[in-house]
N, C-alpha and C. Protein backbone atom coordinates (compact mmCIF):
# COMPACT_ATOMS: atom_id res chain seq x y z
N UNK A 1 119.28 81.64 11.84
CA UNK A 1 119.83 80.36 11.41
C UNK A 1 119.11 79.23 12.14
N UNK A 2 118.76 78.01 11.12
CA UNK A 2 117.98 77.32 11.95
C UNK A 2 118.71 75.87 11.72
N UNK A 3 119.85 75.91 13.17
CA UNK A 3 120.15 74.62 13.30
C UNK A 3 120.00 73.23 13.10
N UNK A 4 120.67 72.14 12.09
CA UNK A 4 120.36 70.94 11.99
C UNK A 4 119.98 70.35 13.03
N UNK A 5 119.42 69.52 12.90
CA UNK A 5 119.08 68.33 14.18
C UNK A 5 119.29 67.59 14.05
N UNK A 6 119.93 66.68 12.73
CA UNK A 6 120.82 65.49 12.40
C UNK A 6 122.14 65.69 11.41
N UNK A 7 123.05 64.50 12.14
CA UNK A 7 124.44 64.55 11.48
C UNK A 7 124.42 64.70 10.28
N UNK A 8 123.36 63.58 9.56
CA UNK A 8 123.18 63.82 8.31
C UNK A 8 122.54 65.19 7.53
N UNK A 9 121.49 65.65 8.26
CA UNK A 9 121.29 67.20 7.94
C UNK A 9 122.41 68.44 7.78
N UNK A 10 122.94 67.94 8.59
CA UNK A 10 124.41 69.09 9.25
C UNK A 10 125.08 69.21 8.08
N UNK A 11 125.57 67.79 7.61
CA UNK A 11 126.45 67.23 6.59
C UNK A 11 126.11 67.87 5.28
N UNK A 12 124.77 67.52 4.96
CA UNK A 12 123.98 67.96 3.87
C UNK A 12 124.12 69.75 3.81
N UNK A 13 123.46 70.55 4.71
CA UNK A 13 123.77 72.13 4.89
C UNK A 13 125.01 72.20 4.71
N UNK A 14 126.54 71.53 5.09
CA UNK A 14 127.67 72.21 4.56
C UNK A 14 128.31 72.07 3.32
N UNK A 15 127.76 70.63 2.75
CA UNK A 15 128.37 70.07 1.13
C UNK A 15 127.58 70.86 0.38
N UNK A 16 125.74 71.63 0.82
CA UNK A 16 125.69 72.05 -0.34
C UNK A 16 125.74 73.82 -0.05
N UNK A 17 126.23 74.18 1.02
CA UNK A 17 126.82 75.51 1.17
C UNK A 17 128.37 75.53 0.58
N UNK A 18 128.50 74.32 0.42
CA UNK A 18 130.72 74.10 0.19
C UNK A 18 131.40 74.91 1.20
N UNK A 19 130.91 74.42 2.67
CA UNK A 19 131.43 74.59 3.79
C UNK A 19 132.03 73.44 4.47
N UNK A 20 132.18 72.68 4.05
CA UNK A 20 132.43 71.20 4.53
C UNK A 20 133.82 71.35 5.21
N UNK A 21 134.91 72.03 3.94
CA UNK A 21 136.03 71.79 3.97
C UNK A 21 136.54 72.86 5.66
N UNK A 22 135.72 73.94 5.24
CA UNK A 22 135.71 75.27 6.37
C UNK A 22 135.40 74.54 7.78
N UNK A 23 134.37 73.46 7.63
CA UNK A 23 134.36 72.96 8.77
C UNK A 23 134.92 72.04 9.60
N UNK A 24 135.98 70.96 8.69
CA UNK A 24 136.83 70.63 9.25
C UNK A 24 137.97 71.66 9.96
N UNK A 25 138.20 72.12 9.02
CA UNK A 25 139.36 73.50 9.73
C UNK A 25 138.95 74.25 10.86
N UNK A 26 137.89 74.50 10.84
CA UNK A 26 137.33 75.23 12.50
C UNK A 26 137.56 74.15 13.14
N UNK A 27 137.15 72.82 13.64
CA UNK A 27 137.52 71.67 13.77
C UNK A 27 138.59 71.17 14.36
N UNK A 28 139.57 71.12 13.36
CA UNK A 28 140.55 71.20 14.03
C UNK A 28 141.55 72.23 14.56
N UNK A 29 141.22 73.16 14.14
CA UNK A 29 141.67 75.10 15.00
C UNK A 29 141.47 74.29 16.58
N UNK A 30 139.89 74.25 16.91
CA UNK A 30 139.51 74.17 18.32
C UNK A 30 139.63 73.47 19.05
N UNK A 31 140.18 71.78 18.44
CA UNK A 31 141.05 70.41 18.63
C UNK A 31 142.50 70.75 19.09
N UNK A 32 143.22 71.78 18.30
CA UNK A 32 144.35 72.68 18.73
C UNK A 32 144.44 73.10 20.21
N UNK A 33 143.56 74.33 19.67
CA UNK A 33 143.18 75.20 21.32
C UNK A 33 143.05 74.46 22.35
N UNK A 34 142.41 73.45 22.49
CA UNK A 34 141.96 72.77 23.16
C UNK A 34 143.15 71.48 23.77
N UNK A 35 144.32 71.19 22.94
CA UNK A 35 145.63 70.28 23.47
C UNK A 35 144.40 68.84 23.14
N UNK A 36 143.92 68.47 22.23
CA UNK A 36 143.70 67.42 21.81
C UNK A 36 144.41 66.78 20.93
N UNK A 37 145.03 66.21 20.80
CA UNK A 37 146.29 65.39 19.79
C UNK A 37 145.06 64.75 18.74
N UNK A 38 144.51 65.54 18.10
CA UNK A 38 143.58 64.89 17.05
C UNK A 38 143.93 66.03 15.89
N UNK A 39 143.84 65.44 14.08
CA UNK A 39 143.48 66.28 13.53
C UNK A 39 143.15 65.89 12.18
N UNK A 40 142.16 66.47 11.51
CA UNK A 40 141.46 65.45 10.33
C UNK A 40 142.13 66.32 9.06
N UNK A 41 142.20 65.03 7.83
CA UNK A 41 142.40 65.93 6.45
C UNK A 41 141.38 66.84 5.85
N UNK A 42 141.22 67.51 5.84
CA UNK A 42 140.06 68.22 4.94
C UNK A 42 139.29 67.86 4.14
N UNK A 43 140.10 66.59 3.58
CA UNK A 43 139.23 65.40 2.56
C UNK A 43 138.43 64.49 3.43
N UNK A 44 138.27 64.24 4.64
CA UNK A 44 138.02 63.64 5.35
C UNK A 44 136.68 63.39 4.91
N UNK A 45 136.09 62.04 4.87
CA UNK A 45 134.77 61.93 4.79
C UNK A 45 133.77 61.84 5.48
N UNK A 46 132.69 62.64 6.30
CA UNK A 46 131.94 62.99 7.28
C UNK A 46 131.78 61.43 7.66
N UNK A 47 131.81 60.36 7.35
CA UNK A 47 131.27 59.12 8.58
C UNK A 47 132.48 59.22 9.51
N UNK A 48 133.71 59.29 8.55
CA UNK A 48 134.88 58.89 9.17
C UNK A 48 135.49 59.90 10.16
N UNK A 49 135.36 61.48 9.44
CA UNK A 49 135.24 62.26 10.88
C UNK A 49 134.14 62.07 11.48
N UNK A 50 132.56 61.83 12.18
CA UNK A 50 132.04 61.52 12.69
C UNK A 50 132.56 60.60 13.68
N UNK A 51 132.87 58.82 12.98
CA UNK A 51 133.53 58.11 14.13
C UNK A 51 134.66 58.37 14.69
N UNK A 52 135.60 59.14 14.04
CA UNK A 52 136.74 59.02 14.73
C UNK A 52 136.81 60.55 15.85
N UNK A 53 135.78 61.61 15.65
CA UNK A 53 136.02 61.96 16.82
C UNK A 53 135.21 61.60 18.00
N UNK A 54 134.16 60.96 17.65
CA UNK A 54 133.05 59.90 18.68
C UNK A 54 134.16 59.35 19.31
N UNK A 55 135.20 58.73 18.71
CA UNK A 55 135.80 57.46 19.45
C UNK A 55 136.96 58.35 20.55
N UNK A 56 137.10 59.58 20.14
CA UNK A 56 137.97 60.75 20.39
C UNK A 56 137.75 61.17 21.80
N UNK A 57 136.17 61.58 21.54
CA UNK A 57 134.87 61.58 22.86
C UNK A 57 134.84 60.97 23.72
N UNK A 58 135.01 59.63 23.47
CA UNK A 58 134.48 58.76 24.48
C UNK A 58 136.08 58.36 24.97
N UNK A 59 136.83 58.35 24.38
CA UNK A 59 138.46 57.92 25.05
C UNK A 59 138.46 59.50 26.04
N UNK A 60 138.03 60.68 26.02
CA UNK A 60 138.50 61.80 26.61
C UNK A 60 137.22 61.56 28.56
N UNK A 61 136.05 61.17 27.83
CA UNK A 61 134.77 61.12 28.89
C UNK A 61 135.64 60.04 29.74
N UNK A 62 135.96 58.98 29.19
CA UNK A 62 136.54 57.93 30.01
C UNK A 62 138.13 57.79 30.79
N UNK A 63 139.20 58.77 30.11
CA UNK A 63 140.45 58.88 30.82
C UNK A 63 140.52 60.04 31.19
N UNK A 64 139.94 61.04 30.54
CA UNK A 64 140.73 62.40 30.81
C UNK A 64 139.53 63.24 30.50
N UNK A 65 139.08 63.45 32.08
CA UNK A 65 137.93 64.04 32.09
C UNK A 65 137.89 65.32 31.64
N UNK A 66 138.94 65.93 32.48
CA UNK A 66 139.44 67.65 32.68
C UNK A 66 139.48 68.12 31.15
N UNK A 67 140.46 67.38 30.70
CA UNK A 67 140.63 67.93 28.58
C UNK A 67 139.02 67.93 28.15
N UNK A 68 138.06 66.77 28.21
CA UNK A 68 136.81 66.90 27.88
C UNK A 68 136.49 68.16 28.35
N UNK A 69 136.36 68.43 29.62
CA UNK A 69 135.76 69.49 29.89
C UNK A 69 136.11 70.83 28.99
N UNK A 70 137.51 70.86 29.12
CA UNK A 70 138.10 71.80 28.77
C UNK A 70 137.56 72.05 26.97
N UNK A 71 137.52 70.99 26.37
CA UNK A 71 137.00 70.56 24.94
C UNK A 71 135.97 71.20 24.48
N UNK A 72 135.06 70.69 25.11
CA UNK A 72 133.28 71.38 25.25
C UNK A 72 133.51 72.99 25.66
N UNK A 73 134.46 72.94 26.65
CA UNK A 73 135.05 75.08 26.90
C UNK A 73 135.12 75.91 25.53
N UNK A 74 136.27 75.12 24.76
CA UNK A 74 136.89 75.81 23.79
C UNK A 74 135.66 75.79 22.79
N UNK A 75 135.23 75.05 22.36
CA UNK A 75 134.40 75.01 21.49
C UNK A 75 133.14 75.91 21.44
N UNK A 76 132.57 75.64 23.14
CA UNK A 76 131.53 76.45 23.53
C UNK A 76 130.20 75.85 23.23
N UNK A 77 130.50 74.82 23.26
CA UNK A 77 129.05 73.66 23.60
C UNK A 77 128.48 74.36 24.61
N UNK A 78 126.76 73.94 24.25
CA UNK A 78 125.60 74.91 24.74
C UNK A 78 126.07 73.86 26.30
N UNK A 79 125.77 74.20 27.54
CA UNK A 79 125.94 73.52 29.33
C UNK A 79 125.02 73.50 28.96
N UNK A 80 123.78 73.67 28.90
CA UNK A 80 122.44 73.75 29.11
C UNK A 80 121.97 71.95 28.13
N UNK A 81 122.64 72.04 26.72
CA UNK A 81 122.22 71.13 26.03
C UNK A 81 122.94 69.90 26.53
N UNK A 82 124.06 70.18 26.96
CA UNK A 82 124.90 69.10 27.90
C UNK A 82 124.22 68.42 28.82
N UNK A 83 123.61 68.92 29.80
CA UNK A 83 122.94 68.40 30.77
C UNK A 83 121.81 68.08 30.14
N UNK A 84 121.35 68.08 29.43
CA UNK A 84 119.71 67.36 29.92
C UNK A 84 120.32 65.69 28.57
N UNK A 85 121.72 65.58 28.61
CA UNK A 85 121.56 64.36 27.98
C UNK A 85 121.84 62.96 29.09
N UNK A 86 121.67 61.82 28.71
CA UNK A 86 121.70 61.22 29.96
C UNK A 86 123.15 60.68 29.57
N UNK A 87 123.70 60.82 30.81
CA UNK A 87 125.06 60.46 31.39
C UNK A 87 125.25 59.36 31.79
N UNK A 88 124.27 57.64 31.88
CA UNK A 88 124.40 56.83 31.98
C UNK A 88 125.29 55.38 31.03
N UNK A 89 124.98 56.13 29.92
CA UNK A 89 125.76 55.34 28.90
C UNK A 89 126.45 56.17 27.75
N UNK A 90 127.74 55.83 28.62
CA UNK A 90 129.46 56.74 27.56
C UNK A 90 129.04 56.84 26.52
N UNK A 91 129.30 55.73 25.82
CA UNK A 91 128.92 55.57 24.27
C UNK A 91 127.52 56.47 23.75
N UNK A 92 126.57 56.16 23.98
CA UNK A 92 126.00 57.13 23.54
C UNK A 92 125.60 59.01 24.01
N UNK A 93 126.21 58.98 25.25
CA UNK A 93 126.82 59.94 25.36
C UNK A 93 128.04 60.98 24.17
N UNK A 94 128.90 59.93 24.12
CA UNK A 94 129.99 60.31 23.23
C UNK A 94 129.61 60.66 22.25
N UNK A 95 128.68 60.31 21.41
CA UNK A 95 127.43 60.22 20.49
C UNK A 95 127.16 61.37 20.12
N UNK A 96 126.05 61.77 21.02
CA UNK A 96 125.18 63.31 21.35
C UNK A 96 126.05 64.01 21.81
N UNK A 97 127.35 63.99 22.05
CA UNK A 97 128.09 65.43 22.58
C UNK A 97 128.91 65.60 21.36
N UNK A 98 129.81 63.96 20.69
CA UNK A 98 129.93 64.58 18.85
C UNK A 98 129.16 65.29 18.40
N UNK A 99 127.49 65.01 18.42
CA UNK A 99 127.19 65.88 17.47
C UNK A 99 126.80 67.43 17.33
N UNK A 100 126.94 67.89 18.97
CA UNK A 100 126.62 68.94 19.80
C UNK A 100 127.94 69.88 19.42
N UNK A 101 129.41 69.01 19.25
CA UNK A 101 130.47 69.72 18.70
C UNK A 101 129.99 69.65 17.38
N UNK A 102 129.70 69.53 16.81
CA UNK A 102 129.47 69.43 15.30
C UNK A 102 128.92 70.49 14.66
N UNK A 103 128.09 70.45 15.37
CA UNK A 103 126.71 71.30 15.35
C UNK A 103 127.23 72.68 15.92
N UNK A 104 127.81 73.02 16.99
CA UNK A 104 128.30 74.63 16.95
C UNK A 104 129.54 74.77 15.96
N UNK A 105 130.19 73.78 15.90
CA UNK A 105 131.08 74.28 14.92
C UNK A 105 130.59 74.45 13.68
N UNK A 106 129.66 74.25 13.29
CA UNK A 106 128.96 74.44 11.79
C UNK A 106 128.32 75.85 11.97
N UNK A 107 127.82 76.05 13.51
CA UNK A 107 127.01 77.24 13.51
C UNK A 107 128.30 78.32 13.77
N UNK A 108 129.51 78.29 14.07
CA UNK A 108 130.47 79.41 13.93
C UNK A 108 130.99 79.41 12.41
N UNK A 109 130.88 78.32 11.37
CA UNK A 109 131.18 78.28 10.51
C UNK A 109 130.19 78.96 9.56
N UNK A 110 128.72 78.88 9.87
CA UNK A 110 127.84 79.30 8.71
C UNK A 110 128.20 80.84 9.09
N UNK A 111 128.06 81.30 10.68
CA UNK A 111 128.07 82.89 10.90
C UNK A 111 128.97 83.60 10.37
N UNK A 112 130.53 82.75 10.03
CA UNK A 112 131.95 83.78 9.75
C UNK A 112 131.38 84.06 8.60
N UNK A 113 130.66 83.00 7.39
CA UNK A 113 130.72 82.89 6.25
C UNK A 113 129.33 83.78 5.36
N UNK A 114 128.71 84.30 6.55
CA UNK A 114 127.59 85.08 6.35
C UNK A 114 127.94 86.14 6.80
N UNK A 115 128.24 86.53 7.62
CA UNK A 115 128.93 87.99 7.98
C UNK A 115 130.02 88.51 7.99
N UNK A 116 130.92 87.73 6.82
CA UNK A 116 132.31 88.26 6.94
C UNK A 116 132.29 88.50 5.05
């Protein structure tokens, strides 16, 4: 499987796999697990989940570090891809770690849906 490298790519691989909907629901499963008081409609339209868990991101990086951490746990964001982003500016931080959740959750979503 060869991982998107943009939101818009990501987006594109699940509307025309008709995984979109699958991927909100993993989504918010791991928003669950995780004790994040967030959760999107399934109709949701990728800008709008995009910003609103960016804004999700950056309220967790900035009050409540530990749940972030814990966030990136459940999900299973690559540490490796974590670190080499720069940690100087939240916002775009919040940014590149949305799309880092995005992005494995699409990649547990394409695997169930290929090997199950």
């Amino acid at each position: 499987m060869k991982l998107p490298t943009t939101f818009e790519a990501l987006i594109e691989d699940a509307s025309a796999l008709q995984l979109y909907k699958k991927l909100v629901k993993q989504l918010n499963k791991d928003l669950l697990y995780a004790n994040v008081d967030l959760e999107f409609d399934e109709e949701v339209l990728p800008t709008s989940l995009k910003l609103i868990l960016q804004e999700e991101v950056y309220n967790l990086i900035q009050n409540k570090f530990s749940e972030y951490l814990n966030l990136l746990y459940i999900i299973d964001v690559s540490e490796i891809k974590v670190r080499t982003l720069d940690g100087n500016d939240t916002l775009k931080l919040s940014e590149s770690i949305t799309f880092l959740i995005l992005q494995r959750e699409w990649q547990k979503v394409w695997y169930k849906t290929k090997y199950s």
